[in-house]
N, C-alpha and C. Protein backbone atom coordinates (compact mmCIF):
# COMPACT_ATOMS: atom_id res chain seq x y z
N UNK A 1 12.16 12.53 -4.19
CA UNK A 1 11.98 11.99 -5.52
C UNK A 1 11.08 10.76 -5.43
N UNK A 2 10.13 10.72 -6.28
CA UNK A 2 9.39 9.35 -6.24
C UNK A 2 9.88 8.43 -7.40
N UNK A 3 9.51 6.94 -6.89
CA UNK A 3 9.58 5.96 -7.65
C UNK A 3 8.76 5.24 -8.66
N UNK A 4 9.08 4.58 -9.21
CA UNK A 4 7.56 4.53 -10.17
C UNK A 4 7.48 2.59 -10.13
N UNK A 5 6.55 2.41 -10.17
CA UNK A 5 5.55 1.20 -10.05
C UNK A 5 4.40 0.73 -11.05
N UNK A 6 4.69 0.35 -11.76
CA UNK A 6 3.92 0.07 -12.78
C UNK A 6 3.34 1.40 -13.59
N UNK A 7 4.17 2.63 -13.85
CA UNK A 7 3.94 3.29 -14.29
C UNK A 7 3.35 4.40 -13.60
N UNK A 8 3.36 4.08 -12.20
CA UNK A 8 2.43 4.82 -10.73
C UNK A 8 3.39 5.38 -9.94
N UNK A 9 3.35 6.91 -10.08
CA UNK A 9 4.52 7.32 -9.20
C UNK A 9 4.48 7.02 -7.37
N UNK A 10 5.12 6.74 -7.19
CA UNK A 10 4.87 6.09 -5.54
C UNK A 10 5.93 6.58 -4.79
N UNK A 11 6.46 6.71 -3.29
CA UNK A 11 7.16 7.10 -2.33
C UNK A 11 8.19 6.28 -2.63
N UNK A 12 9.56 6.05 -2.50
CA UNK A 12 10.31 4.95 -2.71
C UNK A 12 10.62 4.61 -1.46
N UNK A 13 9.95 4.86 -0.38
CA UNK A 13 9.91 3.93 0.48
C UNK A 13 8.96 2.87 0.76
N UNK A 14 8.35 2.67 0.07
CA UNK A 14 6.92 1.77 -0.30
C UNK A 14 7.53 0.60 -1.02
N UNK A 15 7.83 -0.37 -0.33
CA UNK A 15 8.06 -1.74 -1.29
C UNK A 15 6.84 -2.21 -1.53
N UNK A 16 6.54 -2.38 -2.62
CA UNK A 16 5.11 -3.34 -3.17
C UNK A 16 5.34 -4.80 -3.47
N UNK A 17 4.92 -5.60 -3.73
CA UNK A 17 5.06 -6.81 -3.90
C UNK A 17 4.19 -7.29 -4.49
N UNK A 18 3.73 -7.72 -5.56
CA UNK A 18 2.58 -7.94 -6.05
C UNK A 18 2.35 -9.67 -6.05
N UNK A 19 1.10 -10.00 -4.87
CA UNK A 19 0.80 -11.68 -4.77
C UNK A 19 0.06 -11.72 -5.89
N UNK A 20 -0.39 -11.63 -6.32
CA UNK A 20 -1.00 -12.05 -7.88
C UNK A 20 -1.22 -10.82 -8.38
N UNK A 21 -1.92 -11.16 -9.73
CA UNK A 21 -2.10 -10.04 -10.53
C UNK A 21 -3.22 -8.89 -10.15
N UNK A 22 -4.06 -9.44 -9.37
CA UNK A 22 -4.65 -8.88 -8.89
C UNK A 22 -4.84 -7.68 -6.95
N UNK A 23 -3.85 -8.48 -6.36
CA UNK A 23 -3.04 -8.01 -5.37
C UNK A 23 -2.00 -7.79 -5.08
N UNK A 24 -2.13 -6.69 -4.01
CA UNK A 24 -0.36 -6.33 -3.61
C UNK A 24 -0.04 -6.06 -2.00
N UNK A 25 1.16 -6.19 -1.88
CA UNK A 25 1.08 -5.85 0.05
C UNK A 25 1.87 -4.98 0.19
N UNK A 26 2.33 -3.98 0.72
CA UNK A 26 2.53 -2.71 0.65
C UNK A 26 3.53 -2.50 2.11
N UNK A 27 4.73 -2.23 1.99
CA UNK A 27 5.49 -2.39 3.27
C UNK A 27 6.09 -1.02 3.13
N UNK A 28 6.77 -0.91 4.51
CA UNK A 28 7.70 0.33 4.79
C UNK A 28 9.29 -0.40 4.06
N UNK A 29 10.33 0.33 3.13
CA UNK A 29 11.47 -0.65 3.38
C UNK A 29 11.95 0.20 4.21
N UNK A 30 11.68 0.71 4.87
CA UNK A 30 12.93 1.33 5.81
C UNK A 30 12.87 0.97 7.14
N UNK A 31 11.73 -0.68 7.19
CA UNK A 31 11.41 -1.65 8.67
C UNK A 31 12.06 -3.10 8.40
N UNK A 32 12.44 -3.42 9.37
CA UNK A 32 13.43 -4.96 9.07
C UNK A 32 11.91 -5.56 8.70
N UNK A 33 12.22 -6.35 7.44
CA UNK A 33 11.11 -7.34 7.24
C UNK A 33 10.18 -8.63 8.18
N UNK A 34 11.22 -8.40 9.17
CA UNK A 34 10.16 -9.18 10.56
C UNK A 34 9.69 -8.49 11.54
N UNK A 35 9.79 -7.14 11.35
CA UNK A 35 8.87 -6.06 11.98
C UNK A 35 7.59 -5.67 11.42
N UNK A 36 6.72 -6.58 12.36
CA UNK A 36 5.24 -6.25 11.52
C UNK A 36 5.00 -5.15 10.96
N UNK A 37 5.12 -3.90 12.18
CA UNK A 37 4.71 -2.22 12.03
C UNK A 37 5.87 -1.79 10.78
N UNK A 38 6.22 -2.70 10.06
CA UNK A 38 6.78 -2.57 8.27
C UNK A 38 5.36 -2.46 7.45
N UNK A 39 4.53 -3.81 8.06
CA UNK A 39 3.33 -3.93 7.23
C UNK A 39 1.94 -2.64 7.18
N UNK A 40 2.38 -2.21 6.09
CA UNK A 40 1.27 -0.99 5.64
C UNK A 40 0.04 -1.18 5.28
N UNK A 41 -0.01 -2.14 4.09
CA UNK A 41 -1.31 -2.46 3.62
C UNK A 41 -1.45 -3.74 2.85
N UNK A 42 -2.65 -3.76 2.57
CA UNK A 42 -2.98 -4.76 1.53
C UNK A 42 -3.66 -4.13 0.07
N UNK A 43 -3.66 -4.05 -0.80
CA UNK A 43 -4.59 -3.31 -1.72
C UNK A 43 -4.99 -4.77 -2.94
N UNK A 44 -6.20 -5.07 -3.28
CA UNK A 44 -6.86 -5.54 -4.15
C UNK A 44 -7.83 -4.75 -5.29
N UNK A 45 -7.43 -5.13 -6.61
CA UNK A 45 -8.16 -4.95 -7.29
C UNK A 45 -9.59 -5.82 -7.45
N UNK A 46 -11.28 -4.88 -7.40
CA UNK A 46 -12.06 -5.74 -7.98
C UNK A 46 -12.93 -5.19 -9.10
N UNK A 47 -14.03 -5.31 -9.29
CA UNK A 47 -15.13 -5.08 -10.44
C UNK A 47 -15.11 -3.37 -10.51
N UNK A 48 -14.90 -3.34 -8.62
CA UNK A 48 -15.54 -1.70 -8.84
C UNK A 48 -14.23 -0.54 -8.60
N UNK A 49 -13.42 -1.18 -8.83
CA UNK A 49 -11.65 -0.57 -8.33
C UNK A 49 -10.78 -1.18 -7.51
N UNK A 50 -10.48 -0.58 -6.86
CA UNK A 50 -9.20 -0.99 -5.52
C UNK A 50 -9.69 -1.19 -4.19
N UNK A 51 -9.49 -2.09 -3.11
CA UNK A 51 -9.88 -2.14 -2.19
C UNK A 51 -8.57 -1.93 -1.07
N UNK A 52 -8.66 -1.00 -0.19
CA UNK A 52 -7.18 -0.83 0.20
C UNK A 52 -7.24 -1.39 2.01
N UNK A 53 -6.94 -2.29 2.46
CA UNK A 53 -6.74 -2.46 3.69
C UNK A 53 -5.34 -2.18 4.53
N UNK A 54 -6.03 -0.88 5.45
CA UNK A 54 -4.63 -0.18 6.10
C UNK A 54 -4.43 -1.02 6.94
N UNK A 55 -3.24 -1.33 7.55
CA UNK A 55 -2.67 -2.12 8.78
C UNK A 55 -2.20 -0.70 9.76
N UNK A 56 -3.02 -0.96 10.69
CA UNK A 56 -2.27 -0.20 11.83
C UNK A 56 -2.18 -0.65 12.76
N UNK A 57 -1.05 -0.32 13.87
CA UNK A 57 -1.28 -1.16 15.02
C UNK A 57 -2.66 -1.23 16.37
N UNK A 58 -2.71 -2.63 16.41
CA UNK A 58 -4.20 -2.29 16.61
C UNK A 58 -5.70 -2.69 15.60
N UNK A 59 -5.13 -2.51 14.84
CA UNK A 59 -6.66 -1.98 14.43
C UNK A 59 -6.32 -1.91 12.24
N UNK A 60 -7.37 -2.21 11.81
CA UNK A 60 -7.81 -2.76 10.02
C UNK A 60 -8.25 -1.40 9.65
N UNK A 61 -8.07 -0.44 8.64
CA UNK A 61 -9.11 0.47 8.20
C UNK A 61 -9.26 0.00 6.60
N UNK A 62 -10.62 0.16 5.94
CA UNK A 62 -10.16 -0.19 4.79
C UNK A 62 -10.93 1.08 4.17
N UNK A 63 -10.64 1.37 3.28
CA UNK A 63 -10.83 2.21 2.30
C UNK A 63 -10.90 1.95 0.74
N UNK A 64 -11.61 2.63 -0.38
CA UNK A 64 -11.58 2.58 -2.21
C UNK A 64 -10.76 3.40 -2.09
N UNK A 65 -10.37 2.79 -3.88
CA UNK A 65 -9.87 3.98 -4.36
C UNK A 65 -10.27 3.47 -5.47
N UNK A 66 -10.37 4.21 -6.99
CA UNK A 66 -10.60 4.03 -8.50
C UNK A 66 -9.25 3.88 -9.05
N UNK A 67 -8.38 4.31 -8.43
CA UNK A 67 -7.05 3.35 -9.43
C UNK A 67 -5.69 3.51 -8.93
N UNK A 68 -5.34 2.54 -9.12
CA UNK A 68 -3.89 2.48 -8.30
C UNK A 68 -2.99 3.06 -7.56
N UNK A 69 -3.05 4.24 -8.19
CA UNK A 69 -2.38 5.68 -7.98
C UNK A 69 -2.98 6.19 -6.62
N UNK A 70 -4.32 5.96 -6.95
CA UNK A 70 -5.26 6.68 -5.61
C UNK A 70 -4.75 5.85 -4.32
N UNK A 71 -4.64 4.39 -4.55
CA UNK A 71 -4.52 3.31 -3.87
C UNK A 71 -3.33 2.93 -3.02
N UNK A 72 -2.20 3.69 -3.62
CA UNK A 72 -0.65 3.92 -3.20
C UNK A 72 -0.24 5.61 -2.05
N UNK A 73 -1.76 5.97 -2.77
CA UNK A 73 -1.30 7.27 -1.96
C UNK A 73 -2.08 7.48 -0.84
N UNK A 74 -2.94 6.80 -0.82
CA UNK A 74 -3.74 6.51 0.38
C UNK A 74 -2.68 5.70 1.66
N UNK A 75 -2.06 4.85 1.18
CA UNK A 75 -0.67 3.84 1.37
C UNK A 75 0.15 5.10 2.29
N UNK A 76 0.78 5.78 0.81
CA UNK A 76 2.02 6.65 1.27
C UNK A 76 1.04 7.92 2.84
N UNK A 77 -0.09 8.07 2.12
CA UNK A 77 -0.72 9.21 3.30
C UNK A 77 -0.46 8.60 4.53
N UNK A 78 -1.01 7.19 5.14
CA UNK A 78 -0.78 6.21 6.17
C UNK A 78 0.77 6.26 6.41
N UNK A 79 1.48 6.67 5.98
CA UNK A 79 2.77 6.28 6.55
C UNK A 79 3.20 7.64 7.20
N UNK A 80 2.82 9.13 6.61
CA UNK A 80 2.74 10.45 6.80
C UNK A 80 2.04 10.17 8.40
N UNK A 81 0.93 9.53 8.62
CA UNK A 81 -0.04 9.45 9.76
C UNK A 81 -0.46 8.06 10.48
N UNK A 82 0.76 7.71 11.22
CA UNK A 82 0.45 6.42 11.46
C UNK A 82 -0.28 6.13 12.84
């Protein structure tokens, strides 16, 4: 069953957190919150859409998306393929 997020159906294992209105950080909840490899992503909104920075261990990937939805599931795909 998914959860919904601002109207954005999402994984409900995806805690979002939104640092401003314009960003969000994107965690596993099913990682103790002082376990980095919790930290999924970063996603920002700008002029031209979403900017999504994956956290993996190791290593930054960043990727677009055109809207939120795209931006969460790019998120949830990363957690399918870590």
């Amino acid at each position: 069953m998914l959860a919904m997020y601002e109207g954005v159906p999402v994984r409900p294992e995806l805690e979002i957190v939104a640092l401003s209105e314009r960003s969000w950080r994107v965690c596993d909840s099913r990682m103790p919150p002082t376990d980095a490899a919790g930290m999924l992503a970063y996603v920002e909104r700008d002029a031209d859409g979403f900017e999504v920075m994956l956290l993996r261990p190791g290593r930054v990937e960043t990727a677009r998306a055109d809207c939120l939805a795209e931006a969460l599931a790019l998120v949830g795909a990363r957690m399918q393929n870590p």
